[in-house]
N, C-alpha and C. Protein backbone atom coordinates (compact mmCIF):
# COMPACT_ATOMS: atom_id res chain seq x y z
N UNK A 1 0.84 -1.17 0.00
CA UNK A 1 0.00 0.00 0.00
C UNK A 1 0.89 1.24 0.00
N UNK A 2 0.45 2.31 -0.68
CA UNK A 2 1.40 3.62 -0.92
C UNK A 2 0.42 4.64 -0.34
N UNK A 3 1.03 5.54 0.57
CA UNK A 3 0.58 6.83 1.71
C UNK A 3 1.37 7.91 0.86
N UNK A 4 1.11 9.05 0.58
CA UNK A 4 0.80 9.86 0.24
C UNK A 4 0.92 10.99 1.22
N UNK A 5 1.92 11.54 1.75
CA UNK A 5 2.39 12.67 2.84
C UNK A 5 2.91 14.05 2.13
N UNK A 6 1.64 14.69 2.66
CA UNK A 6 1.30 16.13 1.95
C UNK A 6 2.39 16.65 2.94
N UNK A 7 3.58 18.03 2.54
CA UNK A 7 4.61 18.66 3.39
C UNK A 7 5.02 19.60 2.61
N UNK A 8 5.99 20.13 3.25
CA UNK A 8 6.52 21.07 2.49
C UNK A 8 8.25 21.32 2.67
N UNK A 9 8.83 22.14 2.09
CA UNK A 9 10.55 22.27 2.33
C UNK A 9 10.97 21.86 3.42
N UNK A 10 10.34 22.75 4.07
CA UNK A 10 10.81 22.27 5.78
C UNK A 10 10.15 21.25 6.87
N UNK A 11 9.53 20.72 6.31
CA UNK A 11 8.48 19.24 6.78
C UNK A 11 9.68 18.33 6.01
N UNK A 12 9.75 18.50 4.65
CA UNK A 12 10.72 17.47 4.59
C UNK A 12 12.16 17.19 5.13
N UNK A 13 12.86 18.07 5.19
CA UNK A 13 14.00 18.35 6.16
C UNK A 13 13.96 17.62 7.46
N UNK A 14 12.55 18.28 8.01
CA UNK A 14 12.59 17.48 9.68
C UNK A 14 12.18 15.99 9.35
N UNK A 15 11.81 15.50 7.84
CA UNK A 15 11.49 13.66 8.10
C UNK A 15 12.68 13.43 7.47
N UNK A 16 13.56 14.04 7.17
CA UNK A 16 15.01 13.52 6.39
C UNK A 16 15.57 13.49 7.93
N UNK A 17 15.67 14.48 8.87
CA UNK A 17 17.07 14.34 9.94
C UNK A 17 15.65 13.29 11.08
N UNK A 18 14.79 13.21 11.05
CA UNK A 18 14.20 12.19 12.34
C UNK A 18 13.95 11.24 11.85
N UNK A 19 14.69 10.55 10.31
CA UNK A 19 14.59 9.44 9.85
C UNK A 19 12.98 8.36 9.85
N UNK A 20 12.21 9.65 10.28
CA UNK A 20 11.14 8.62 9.71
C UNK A 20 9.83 9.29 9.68
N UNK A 21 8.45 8.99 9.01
CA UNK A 21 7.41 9.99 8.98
C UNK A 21 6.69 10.00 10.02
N UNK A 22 6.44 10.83 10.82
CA UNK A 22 5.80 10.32 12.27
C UNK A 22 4.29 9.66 11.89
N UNK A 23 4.01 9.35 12.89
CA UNK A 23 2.52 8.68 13.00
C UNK A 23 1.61 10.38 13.58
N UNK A 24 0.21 9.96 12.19
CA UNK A 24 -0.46 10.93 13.01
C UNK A 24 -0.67 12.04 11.95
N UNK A 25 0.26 11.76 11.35
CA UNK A 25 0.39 12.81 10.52
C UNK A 25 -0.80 13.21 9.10
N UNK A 26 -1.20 14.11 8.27
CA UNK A 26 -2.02 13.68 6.99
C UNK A 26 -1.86 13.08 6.11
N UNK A 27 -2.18 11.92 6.22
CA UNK A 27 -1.71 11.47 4.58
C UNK A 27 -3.10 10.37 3.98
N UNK A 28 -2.64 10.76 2.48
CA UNK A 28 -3.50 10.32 1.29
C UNK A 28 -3.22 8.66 0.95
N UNK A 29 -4.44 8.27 0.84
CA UNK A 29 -4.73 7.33 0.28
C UNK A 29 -4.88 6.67 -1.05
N UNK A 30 -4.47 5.85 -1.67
CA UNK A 30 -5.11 5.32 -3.50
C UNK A 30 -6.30 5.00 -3.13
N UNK A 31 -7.07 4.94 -3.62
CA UNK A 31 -8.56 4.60 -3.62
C UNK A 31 -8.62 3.32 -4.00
N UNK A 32 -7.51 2.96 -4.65
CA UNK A 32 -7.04 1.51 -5.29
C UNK A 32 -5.80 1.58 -6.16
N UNK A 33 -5.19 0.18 -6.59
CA UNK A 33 -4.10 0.45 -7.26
C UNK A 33 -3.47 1.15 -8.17
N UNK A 34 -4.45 1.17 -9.18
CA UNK A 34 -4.64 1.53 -10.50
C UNK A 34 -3.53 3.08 -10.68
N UNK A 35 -2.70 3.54 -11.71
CA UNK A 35 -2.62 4.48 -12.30
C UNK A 35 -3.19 5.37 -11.64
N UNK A 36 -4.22 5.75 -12.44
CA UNK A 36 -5.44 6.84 -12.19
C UNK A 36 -5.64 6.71 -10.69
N UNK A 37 -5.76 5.56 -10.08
CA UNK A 37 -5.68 5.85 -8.56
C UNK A 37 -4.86 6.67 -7.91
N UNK A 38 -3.62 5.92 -8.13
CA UNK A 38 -2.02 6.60 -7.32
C UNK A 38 -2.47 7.94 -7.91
N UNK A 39 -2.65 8.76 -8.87
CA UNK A 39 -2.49 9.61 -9.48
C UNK A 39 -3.37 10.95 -8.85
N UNK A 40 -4.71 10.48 -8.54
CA UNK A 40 -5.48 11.02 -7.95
C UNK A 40 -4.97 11.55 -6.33
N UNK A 41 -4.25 10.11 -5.91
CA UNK A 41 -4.04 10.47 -4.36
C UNK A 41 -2.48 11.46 -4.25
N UNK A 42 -2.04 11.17 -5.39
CA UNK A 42 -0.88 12.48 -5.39
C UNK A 42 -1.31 13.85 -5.56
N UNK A 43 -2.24 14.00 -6.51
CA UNK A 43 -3.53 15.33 -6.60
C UNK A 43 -3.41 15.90 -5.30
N UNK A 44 -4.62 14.76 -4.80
CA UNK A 44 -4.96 15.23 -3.24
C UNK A 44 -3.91 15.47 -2.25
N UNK A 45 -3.25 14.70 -2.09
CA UNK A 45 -1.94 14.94 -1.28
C UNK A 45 -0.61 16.36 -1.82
N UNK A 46 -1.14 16.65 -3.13
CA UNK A 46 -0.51 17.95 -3.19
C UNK A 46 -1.08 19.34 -2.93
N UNK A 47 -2.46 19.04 -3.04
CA UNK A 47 -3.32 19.87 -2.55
C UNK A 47 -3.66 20.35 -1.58
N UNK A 48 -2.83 19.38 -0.15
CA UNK A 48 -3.27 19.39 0.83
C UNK A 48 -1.57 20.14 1.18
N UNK A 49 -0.89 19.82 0.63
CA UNK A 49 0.90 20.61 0.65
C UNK A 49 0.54 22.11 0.03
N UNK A 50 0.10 22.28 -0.59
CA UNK A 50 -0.37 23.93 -0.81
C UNK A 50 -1.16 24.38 0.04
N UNK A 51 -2.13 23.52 1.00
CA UNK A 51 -2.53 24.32 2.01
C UNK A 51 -1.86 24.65 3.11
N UNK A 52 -0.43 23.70 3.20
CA UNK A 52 0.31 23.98 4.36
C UNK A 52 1.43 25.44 4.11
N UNK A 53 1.26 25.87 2.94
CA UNK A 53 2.31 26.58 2.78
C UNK A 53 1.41 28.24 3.31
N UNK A 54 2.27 29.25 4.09
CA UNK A 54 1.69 30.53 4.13
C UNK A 54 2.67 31.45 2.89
N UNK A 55 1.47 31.68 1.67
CA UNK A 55 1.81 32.32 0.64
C UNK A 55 2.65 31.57 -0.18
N UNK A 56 3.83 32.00 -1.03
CA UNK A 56 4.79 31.61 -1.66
C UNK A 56 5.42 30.33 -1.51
N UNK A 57 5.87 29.51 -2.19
CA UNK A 57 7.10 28.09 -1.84
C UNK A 57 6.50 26.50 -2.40
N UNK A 58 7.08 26.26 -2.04
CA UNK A 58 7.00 25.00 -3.06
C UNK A 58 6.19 23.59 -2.30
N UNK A 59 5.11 23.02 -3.14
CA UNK A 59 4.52 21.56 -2.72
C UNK A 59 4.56 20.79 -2.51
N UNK A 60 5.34 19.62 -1.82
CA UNK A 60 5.93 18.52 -1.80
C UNK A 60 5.46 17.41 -1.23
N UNK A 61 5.10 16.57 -1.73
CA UNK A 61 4.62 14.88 -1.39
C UNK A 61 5.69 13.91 -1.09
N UNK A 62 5.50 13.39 -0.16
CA UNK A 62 6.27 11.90 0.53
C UNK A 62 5.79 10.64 -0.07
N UNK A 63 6.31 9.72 -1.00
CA UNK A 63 4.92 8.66 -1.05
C UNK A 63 6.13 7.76 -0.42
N UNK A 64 5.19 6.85 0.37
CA UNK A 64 6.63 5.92 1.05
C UNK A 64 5.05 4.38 0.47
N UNK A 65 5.98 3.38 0.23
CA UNK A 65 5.58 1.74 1.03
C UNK A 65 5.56 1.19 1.52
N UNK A 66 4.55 1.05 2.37
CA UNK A 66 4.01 0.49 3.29
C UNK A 66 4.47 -0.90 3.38
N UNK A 67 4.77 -1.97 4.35
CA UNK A 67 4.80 -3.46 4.29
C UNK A 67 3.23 -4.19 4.32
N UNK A 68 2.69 -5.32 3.80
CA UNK A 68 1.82 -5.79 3.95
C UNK A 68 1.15 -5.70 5.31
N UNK A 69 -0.12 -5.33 5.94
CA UNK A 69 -0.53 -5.39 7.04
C UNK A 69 -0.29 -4.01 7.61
N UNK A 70 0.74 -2.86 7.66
CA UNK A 70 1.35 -1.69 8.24
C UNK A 70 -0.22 -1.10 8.32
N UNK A 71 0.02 -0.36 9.60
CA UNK A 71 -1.14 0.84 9.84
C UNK A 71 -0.48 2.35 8.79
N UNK A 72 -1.66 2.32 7.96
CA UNK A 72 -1.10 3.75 7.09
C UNK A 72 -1.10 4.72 8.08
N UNK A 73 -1.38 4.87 9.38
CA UNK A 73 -1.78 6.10 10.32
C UNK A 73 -0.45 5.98 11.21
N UNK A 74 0.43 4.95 11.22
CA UNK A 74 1.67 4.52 12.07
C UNK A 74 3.07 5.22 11.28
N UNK A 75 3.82 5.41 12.12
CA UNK A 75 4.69 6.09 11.80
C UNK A 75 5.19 4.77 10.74
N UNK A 76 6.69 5.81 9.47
CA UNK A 76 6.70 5.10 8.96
C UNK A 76 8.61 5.29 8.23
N UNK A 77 9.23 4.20 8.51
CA UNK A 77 10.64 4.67 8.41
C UNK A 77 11.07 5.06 7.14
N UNK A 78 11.99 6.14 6.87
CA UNK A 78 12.56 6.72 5.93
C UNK A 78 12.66 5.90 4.99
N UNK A 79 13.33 4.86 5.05
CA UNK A 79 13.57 3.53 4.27
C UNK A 79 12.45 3.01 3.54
N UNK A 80 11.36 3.63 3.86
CA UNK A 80 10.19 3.24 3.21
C UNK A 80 9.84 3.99 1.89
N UNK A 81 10.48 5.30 2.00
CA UNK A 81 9.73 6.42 1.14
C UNK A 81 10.37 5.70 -0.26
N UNK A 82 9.95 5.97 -1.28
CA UNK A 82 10.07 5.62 -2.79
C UNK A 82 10.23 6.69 -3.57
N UNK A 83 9.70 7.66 -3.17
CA UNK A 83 9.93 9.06 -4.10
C UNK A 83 9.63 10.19 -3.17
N UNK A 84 9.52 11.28 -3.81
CA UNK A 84 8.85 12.74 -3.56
C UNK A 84 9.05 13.67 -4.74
N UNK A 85 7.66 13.88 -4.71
CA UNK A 85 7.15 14.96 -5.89
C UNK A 85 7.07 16.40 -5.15
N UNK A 86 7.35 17.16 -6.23
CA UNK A 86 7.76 18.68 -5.61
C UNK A 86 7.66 19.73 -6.66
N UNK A 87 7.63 20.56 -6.47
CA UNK A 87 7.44 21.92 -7.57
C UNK A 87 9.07 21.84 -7.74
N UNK A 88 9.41 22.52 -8.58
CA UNK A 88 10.89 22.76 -9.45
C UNK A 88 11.25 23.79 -8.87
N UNK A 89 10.50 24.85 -8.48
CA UNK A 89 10.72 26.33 -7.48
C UNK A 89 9.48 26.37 -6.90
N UNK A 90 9.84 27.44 -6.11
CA UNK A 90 8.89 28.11 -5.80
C UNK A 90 7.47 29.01 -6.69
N UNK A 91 5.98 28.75 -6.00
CA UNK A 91 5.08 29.34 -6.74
C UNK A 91 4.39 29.91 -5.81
N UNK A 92 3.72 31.13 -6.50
CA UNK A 92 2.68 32.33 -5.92
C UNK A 92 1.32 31.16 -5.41
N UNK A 93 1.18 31.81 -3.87
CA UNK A 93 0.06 31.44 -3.03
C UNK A 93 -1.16 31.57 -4.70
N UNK A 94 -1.86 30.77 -4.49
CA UNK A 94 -3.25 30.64 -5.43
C UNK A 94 -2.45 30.74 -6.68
N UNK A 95 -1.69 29.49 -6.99
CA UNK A 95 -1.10 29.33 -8.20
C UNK A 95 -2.16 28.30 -8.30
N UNK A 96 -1.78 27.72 -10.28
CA UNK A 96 -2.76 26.85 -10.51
C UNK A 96 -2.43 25.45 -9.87
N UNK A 97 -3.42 24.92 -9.03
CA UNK A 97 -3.57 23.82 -8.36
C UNK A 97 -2.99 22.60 -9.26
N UNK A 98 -3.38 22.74 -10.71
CA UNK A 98 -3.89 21.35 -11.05
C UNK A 98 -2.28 21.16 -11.82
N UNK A 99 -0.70 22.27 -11.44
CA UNK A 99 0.15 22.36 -12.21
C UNK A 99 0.83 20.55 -11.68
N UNK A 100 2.00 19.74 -12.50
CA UNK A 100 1.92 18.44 -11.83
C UNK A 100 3.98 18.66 -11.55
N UNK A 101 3.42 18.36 -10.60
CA UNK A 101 4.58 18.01 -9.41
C UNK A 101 5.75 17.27 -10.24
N UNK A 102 7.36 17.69 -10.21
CA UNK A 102 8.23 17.13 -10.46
C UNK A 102 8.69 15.96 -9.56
N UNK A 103 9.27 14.80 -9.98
CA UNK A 103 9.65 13.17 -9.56
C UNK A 103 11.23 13.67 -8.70
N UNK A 104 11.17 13.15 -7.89
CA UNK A 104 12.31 13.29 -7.39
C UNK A 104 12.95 11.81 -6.83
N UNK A 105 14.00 10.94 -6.98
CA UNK A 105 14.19 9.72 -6.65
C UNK A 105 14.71 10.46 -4.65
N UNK A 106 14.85 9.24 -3.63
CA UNK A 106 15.24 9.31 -2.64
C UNK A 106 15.94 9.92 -2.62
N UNK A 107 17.72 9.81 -3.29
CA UNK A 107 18.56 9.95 -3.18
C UNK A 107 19.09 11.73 -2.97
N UNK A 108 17.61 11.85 -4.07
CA UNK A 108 17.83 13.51 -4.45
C UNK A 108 16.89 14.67 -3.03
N UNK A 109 16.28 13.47 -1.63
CA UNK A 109 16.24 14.47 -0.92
C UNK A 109 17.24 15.48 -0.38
N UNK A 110 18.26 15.48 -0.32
CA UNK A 110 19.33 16.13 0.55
C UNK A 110 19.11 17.67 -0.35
N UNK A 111 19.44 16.84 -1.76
CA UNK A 111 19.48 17.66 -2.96
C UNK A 111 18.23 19.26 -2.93
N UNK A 112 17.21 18.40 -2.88
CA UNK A 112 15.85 19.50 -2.43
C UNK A 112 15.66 20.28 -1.01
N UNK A 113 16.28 19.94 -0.09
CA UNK A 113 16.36 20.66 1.09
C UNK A 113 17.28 21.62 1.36
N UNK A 114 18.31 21.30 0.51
CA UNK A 114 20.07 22.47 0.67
C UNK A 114 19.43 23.46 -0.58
N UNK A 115 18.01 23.09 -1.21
CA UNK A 115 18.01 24.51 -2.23
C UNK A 115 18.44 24.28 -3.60
């Protein structure tokens, strides 16, 4: 199962140095496997990263995998995450919602947090 953790620059920073996503936190659901599923719950889960931002800056999604059985509501270790999608820069508060989030592999968090 893939969770969907709506954040932002500095949300991601603090799950890069506390090595893991806390429990508790918002996160999006697939409605089911499918494409169009995942796709939808990255939507929502970016949508919900533009509401965390005050004004200006950039959107960023966590999607981590889950192990068979895992509580999606339970914290969830770094080692889990698979990607993060993110704006390329920064965008104006009430930019267009529906713009789609750049792929970022793991490796390249450090990369997105130093700027």
């Amino acid at each position: 199962m893939r969770v969907y953790l709506p954040t932002t620059l500095r949300g991601l920073a603090e799950l890069h140095a506390s090595g893991e996503l806390p429990a508790g936190t918002d996160r999006v659901l697939a409605p089911d496997d499918t494409e169009e599923g995942e796709y939808a719950a990255l939507l929502g889960a970016a949508d919900a990263s533009a509401a965390l931002l005050d004004g200006p800056g950039r959107r960023v999604v966590v999607v981590a995998e889950l192990a068979d059985g895992a509580d999606p509501d339970g914290p969830v270790p770094l080692r889990r995450v698979v990607a993060v999608h993110a704006d390329i820069e920064d965008r104006p508060a009430g930019a267009d919602p529906d713009e789609d989030l750049a792929w970022f592999a793991t490796q390249e968090i450090e990369f997105l947090i130093s700027g």
